[in-house]
Protein backbone atom coordinates (compact mmCIF):
# COMPACT_ATOMS: atom_id res chain seq x y z
CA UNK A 1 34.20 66.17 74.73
CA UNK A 2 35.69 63.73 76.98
CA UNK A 3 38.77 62.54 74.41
CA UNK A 4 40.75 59.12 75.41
CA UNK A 5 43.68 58.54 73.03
CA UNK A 6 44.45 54.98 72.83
CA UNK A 7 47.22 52.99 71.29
CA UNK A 8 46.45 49.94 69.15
CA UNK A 9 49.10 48.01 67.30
CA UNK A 10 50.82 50.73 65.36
CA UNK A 11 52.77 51.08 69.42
CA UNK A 12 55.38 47.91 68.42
CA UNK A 13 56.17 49.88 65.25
CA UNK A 14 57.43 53.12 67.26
CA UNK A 15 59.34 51.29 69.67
CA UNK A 16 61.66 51.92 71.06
CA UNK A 17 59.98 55.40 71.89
CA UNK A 18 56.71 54.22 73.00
CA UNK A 19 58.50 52.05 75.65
CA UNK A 20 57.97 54.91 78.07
CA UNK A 21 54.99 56.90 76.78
CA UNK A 22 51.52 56.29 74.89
CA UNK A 23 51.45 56.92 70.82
CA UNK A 24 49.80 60.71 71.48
CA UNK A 25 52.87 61.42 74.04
CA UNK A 26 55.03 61.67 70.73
CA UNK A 27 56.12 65.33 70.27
CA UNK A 28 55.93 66.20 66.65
CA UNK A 29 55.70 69.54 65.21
CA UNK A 30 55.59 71.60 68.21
CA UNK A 31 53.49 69.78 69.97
CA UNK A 32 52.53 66.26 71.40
CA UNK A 33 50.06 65.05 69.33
CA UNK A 34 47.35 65.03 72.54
CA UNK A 35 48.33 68.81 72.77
CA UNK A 36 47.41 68.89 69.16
CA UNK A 37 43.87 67.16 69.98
CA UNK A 38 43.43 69.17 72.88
CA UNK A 39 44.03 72.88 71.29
CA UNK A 40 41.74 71.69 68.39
CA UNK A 41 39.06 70.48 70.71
CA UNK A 42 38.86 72.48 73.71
CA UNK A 43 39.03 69.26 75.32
CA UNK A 44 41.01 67.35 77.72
CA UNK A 45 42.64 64.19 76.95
CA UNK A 46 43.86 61.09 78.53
CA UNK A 47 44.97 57.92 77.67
CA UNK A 48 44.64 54.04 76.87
CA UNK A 49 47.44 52.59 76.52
CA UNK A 50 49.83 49.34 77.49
CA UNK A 51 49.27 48.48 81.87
CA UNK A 52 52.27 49.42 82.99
CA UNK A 53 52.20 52.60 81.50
CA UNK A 54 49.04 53.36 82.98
CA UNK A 55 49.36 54.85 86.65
CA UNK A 56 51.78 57.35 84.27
CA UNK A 57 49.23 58.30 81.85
CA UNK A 58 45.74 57.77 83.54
CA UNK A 59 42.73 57.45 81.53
CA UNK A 60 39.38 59.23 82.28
CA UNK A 61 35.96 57.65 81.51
CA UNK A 62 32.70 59.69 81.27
CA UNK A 63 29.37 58.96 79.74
CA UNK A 64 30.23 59.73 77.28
CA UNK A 65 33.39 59.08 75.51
CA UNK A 66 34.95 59.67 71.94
CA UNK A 67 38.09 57.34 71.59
CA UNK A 68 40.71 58.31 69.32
CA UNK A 69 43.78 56.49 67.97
CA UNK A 70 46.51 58.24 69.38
CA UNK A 71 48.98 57.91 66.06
CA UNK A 72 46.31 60.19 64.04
CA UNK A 73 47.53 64.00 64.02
CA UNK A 74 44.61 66.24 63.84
CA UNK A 75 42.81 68.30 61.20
CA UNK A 76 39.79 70.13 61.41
CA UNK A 77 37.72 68.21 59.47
CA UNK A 78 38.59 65.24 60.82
CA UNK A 79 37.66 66.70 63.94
CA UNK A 80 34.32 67.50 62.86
CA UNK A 81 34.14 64.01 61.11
CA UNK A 82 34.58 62.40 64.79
CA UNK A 83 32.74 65.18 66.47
CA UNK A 84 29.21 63.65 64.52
CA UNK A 85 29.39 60.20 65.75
CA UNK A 86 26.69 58.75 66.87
CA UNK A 87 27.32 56.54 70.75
CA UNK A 88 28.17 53.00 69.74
CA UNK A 89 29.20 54.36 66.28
CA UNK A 90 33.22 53.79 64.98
CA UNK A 91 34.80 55.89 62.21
CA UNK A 92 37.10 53.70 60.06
CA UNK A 93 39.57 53.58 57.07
CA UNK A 94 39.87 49.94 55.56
CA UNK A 95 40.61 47.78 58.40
CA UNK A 96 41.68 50.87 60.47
CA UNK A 97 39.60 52.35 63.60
CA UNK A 98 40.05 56.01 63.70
CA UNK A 99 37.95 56.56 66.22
CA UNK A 100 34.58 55.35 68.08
CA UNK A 101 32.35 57.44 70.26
CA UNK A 102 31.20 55.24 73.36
CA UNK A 103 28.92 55.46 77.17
CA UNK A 104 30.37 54.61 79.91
CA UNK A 105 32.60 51.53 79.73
CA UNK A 106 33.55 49.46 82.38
CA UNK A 107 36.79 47.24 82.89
CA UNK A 108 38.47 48.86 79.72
CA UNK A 109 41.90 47.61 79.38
CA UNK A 110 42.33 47.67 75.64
CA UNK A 111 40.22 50.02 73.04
CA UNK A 112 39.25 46.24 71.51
CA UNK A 113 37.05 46.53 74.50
CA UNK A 114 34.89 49.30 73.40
CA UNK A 115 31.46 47.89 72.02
CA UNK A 116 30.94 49.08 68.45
CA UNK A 117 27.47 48.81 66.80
CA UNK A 118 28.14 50.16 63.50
CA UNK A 119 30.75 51.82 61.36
CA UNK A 120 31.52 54.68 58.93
CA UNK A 121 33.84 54.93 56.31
CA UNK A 122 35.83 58.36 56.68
CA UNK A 123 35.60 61.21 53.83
CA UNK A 124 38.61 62.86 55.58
CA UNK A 125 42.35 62.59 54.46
CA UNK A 126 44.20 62.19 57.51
CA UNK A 127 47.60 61.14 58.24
CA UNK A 128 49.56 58.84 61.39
CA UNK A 129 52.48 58.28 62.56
CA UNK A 130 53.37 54.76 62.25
CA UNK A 131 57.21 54.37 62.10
CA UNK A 132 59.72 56.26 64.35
CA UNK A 133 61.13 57.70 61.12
CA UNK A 134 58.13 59.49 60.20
CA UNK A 135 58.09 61.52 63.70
CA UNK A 136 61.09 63.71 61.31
CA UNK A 137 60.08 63.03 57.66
CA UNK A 138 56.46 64.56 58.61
CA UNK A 139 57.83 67.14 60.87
CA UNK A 140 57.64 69.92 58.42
CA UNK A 141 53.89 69.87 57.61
CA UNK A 142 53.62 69.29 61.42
CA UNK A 143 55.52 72.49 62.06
CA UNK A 144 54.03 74.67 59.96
CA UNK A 145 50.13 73.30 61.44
CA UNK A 146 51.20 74.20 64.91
CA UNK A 147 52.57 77.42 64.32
CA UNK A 148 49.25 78.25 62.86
CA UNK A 149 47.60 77.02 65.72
CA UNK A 150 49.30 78.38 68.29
CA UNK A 151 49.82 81.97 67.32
CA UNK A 152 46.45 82.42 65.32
CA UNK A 153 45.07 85.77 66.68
CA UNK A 154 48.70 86.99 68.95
CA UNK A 155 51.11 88.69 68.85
CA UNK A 156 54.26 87.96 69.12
CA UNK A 157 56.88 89.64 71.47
CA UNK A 158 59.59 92.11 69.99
CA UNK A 159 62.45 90.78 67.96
CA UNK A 160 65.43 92.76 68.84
CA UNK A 161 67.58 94.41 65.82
CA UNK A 162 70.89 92.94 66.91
CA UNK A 163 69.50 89.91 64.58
CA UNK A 164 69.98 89.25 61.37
CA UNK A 165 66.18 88.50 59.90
CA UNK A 166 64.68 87.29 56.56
CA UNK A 167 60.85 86.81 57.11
CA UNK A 168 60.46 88.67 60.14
CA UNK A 169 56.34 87.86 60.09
CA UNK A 170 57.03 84.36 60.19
CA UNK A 171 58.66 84.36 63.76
CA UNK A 172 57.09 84.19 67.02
CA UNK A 173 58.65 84.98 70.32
CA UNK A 174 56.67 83.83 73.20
CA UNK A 175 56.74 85.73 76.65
CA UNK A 176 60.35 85.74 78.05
CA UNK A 177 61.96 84.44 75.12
CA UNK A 178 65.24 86.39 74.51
CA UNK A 179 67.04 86.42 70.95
CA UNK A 180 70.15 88.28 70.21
CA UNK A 181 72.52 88.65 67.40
CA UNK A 182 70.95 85.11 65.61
CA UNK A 183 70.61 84.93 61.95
CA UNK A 184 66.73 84.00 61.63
CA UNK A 185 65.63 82.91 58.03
CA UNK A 186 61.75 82.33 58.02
CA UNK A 187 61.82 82.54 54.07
CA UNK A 188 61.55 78.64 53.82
CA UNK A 189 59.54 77.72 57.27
CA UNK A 190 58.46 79.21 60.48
CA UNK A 191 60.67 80.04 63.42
CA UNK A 192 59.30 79.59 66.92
CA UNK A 193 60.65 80.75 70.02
CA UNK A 194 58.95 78.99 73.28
CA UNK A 195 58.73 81.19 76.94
CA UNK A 196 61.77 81.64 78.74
CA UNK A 197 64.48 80.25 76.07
CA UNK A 198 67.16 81.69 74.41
CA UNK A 199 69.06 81.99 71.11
CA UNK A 200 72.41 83.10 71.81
CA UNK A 201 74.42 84.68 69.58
CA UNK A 202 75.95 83.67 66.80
CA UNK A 203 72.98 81.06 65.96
CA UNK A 204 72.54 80.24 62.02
CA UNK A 205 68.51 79.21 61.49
CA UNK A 206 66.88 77.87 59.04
CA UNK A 207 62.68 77.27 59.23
CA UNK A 208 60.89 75.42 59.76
CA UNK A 209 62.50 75.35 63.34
CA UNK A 210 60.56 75.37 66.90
CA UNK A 211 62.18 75.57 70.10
CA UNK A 212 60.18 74.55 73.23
CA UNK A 213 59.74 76.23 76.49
CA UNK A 214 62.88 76.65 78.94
CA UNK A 215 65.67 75.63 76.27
CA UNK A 216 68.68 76.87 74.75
CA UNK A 217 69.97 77.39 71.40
CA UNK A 218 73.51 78.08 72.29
CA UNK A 219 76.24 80.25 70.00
CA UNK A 220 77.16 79.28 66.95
CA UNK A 221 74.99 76.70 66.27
CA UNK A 222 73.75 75.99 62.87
CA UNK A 223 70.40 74.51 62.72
CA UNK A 224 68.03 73.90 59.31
CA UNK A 225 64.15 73.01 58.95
CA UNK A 226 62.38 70.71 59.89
CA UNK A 227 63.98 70.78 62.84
CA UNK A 228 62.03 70.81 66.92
CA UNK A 229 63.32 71.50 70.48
CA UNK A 230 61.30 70.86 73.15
CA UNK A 231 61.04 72.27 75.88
CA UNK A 232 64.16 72.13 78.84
CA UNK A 233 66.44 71.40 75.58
CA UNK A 234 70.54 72.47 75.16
CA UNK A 235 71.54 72.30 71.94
CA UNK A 236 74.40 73.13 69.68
CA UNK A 237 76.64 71.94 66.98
CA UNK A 238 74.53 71.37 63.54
CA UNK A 239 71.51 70.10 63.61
CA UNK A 240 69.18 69.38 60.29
CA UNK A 241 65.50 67.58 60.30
CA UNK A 242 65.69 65.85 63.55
CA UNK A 243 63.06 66.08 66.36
CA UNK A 244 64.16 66.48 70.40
CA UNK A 245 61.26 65.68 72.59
CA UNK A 246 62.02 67.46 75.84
CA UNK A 247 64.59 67.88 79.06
CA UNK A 248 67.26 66.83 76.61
CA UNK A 249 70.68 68.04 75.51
CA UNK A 250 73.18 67.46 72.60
CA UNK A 251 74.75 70.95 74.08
CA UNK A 252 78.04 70.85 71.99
CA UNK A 253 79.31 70.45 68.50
CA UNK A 254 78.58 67.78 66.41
CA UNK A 255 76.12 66.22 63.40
CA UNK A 256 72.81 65.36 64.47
CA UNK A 257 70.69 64.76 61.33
CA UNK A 258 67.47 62.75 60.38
CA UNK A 259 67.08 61.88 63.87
CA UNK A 260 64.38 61.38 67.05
CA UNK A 261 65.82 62.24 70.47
CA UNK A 262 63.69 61.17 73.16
CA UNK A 263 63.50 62.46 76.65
CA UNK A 264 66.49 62.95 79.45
CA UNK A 265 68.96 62.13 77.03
CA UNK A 266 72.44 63.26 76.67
CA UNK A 267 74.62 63.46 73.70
CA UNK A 268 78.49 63.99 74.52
CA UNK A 269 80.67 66.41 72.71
CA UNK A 270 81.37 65.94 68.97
CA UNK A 271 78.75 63.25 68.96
CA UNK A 272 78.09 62.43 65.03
CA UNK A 273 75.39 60.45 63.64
CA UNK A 274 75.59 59.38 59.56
CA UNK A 275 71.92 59.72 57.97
CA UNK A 276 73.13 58.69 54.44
CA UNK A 277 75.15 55.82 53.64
CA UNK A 278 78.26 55.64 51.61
CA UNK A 279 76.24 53.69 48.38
CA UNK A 280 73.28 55.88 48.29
CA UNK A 281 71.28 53.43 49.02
CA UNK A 282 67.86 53.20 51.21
CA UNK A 283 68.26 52.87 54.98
CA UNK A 284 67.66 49.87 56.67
CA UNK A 285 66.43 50.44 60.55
CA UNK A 286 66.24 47.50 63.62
CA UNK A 287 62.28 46.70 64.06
CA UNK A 288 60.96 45.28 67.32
CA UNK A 289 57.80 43.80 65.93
CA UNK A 290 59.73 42.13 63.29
CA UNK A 291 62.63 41.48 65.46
CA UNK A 292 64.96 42.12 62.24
CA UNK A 293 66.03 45.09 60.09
CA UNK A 294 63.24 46.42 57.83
CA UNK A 295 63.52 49.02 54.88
CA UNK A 296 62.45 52.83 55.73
CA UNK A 297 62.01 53.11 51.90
CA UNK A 298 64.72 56.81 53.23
CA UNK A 299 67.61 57.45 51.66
CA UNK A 300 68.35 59.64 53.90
CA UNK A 301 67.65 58.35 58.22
CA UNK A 302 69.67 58.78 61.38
CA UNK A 303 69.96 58.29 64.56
CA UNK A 304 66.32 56.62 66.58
CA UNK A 305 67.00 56.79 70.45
CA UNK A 306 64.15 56.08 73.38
CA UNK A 307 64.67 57.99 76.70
CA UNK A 308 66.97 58.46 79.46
CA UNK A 309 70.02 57.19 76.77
CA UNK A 310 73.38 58.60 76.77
CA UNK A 311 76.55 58.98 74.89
CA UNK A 312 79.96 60.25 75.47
CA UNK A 313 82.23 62.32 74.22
CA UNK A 314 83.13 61.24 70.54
CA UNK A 315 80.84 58.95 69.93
CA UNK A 316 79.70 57.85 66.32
CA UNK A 317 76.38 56.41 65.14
CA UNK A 318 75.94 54.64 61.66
CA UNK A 319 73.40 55.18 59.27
CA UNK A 320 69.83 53.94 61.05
CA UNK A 321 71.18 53.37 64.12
CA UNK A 322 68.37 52.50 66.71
CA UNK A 323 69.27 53.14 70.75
CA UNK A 324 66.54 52.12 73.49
CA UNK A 325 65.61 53.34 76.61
CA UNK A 326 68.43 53.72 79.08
CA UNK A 327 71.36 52.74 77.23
CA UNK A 328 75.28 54.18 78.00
CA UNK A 329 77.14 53.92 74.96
CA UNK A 330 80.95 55.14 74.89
CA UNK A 331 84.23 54.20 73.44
CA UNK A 332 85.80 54.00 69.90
CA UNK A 333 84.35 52.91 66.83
CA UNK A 334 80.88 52.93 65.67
CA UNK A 335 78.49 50.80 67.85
CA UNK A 336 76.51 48.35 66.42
CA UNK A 337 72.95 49.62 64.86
CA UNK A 338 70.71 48.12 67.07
CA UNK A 339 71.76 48.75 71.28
CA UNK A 340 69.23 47.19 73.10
CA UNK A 341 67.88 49.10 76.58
CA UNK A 342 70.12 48.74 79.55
CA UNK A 343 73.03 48.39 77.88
CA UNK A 344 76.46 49.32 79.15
CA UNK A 345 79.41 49.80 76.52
CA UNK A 346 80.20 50.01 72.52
CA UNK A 347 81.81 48.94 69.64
CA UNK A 348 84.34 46.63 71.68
CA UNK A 349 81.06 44.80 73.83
CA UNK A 350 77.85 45.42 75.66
CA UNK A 351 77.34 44.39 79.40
CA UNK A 352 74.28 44.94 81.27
CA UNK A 353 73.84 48.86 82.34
CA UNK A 354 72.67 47.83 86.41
CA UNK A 355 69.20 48.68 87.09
CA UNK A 356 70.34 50.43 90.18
CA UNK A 357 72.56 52.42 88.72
CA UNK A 358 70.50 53.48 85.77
CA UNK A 359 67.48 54.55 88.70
CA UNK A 360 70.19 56.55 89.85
CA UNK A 361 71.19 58.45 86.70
CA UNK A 362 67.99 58.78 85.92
CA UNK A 363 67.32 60.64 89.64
CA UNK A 364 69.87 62.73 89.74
CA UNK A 365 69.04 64.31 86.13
CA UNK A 366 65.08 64.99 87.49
CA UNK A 367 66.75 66.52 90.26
CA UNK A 368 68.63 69.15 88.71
CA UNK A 369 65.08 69.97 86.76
CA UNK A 370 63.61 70.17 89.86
CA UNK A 371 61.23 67.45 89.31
CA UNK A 372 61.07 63.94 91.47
CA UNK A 373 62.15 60.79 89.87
CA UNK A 374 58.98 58.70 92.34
CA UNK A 375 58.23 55.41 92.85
CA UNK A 376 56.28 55.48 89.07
CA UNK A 377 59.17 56.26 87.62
CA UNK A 378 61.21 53.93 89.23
CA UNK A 379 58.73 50.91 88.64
CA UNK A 380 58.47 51.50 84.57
CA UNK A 381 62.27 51.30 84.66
CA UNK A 382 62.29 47.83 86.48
CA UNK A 383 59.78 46.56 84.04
CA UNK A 384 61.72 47.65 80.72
CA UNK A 385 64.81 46.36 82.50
CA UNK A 386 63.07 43.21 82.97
CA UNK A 387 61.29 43.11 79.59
CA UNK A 388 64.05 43.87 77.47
CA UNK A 389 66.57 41.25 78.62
CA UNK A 390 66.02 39.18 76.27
CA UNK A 391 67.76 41.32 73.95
CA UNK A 392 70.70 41.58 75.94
CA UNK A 393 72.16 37.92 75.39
CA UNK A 394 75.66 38.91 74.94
């Protein structure tokens, strides 16, 4: 199968997060969702998504080509549903396209390009993610779907006896993964260890929990289900339902709950984040497609921030608060709900955060992974500098 994931409108409702990756770069669960498609499959994947986001996530065209929205997370017989399409044949649900098995297209810029000659109705239940809340308020099922997937068949490494376990059967330790004198209860939800990290001692978990590759659970953190880690992660403090994607750190104490972390960000020490509000009441969240707040229908939602974002020490989030890409928020007082991308300051007033000096940042922290922040890189920051001024009219 030759698998292209594409984004269709459902991208403006997980803003700010898809600013800097396609729909099926989302980590949820344990893995991205094209990791999900991929494992399932056998396959490869790449992607069609918005132009400038392109030379970063290339797509691949064959002869033969099933296209797949990328905010569907995979089941088996949905799978198999797609897997029987006919070539110029679309699966659909209502006014949704699910997917639509195509030749050899040229000049594709948007999956409205792909010629469709007839459609099916799907006999599968399936889910999507189609809000950023949902990336933590599925996470659970998620969780519990990959850890199935990826340990089906293995076995996992030894679990040392200086920890404290309830559910030992329900934990996997991947190769180089080193746990010591943690308290590990898999009685409500799977516990998954990724190669090369650690839980240091001290650690209070709670499954469903995953950690990714190359991260840290450091001592005396307290962390419950449905929480994920990915991978090149430092975390710490308390921690309850929230999702990390990856080469991100909230390494001290503090409250993250009901939250979505994306990549290279960095939460100072005793950051907090409220994910109830003081009336009970359900949480209102900023929407980019409606350019207003909108309703999660939660009572209970946190903190929503895109990548390379930062906080210092100290600093306090309300209830729904949503941060974009490249943002440096510090001093007192909460900061308004909605901090636009590029933006420099807090509670007492924004300024613009300099291009140049965000490129810089944002260098210096692929450096000390090892990894080179390229000319790419550098371009998608210039165009969501450029594209999100308009929301920076302080």
């Amino acid at each position: 199968m030759n698998i292209i994931l594409f984004d269709d409108q459902t991208r403006s409702t997980l803003l700010p997060l898809t600013y800097t990756r396609p729909i099926a770069d989302i980590r949820i669960g344990i893995l991205k969702i094209s990791e999900k498609w991929e494992k399932i499959c056998e396959a490869k994947c790449s992607f069609l998504t918005e132009q400038y986001l392109q030379e970063l996530f290339p797509v691949s065209v064959s002869d033969d080509n099933y296209f797949i929205n990328g905010s569907l997370l995979p089941t088996t017989e949905l799978v198999a549903e797609i897997k029987s399409l006919n070539i110029g044949e679309a699966l659909i649900s209502d006014d949704l396209i699910l997917a639509i098995r195509s030749g050899k297209q040229d000049g594709l810029k948007n999956f409205t390009d792909v010629k469709i000659e007839k459609s099916r109705v799907t006999q599968s239940k399936f889910d999507r993610l189609v809000f950023p809340w949902d990336i933590f308020s599925k996470n659970e099922k998620e969780l519990q779907s990959d850890f199935v997937l990826l340990t089906k068949g293995r076995k996992s490494q030894p679990l040392s006896s200086s920890n404290r376990v309830i559910n030992p059967e329900n934990i996997f330790l991947e190769p180089g993964a080193v746990v010591e004198c943690a308290n590990l209860n898999a009685a409500s939800g799977c516990i998954y260890v990724g190669k090369d990290s650690e839980i240091m001692e001290g650690a209070m978990i709670r499954g469903p929990f995953a950690i990714g590759d190359h991260s840290a659970v450091k001592m005396g953190a307290k962390i419950y289900g449905a929480t994920t880690v990915g991978p090149h992660c430092k975390v710490a403090g308390e921690i309850s339902n929230s999702v990390i994607f990856g080469y991100s750190n909230k390494a001290h104490d503090g409250f993250l709950g009901n939250s979505v972390l994306g990549e290279w960000c960095n939460l100072g020490a005793d950051t907090n984040n409220s994910n109830l509000k003081n009336n009970y009441s359900k949480v209102k969240v900023w929407s980019y497609q409606e350019h207003d707040y909108i309703n999660t229908g939660l009572q209970f939602c946190g903190l929503i921030m895109g990548d390379h974002s930062k906080c210092s020490i100290n600093t306090m989030f309300n209830t729904g608060t949503v941060v974009g890409v490249s943002a440096n928020i510090f001093g007192n007082g909460f900061p308004p709900k909605f901090v636009p991308s590029f933006s420099w300051g807090g509670s007492e007033g924004f300024a613009s955060y300099r291009l140049e000096d965000a490129s810089e940042v944002a260098s210096r922290v692929y450096e000390r992974r090892h990894l080179e922040f390229g000319k790419k890189e550098k371009d998608l920051l210039k165009y969501l500098f450029e594209e999100s001024t308009k929301y920076r009219a302080w």
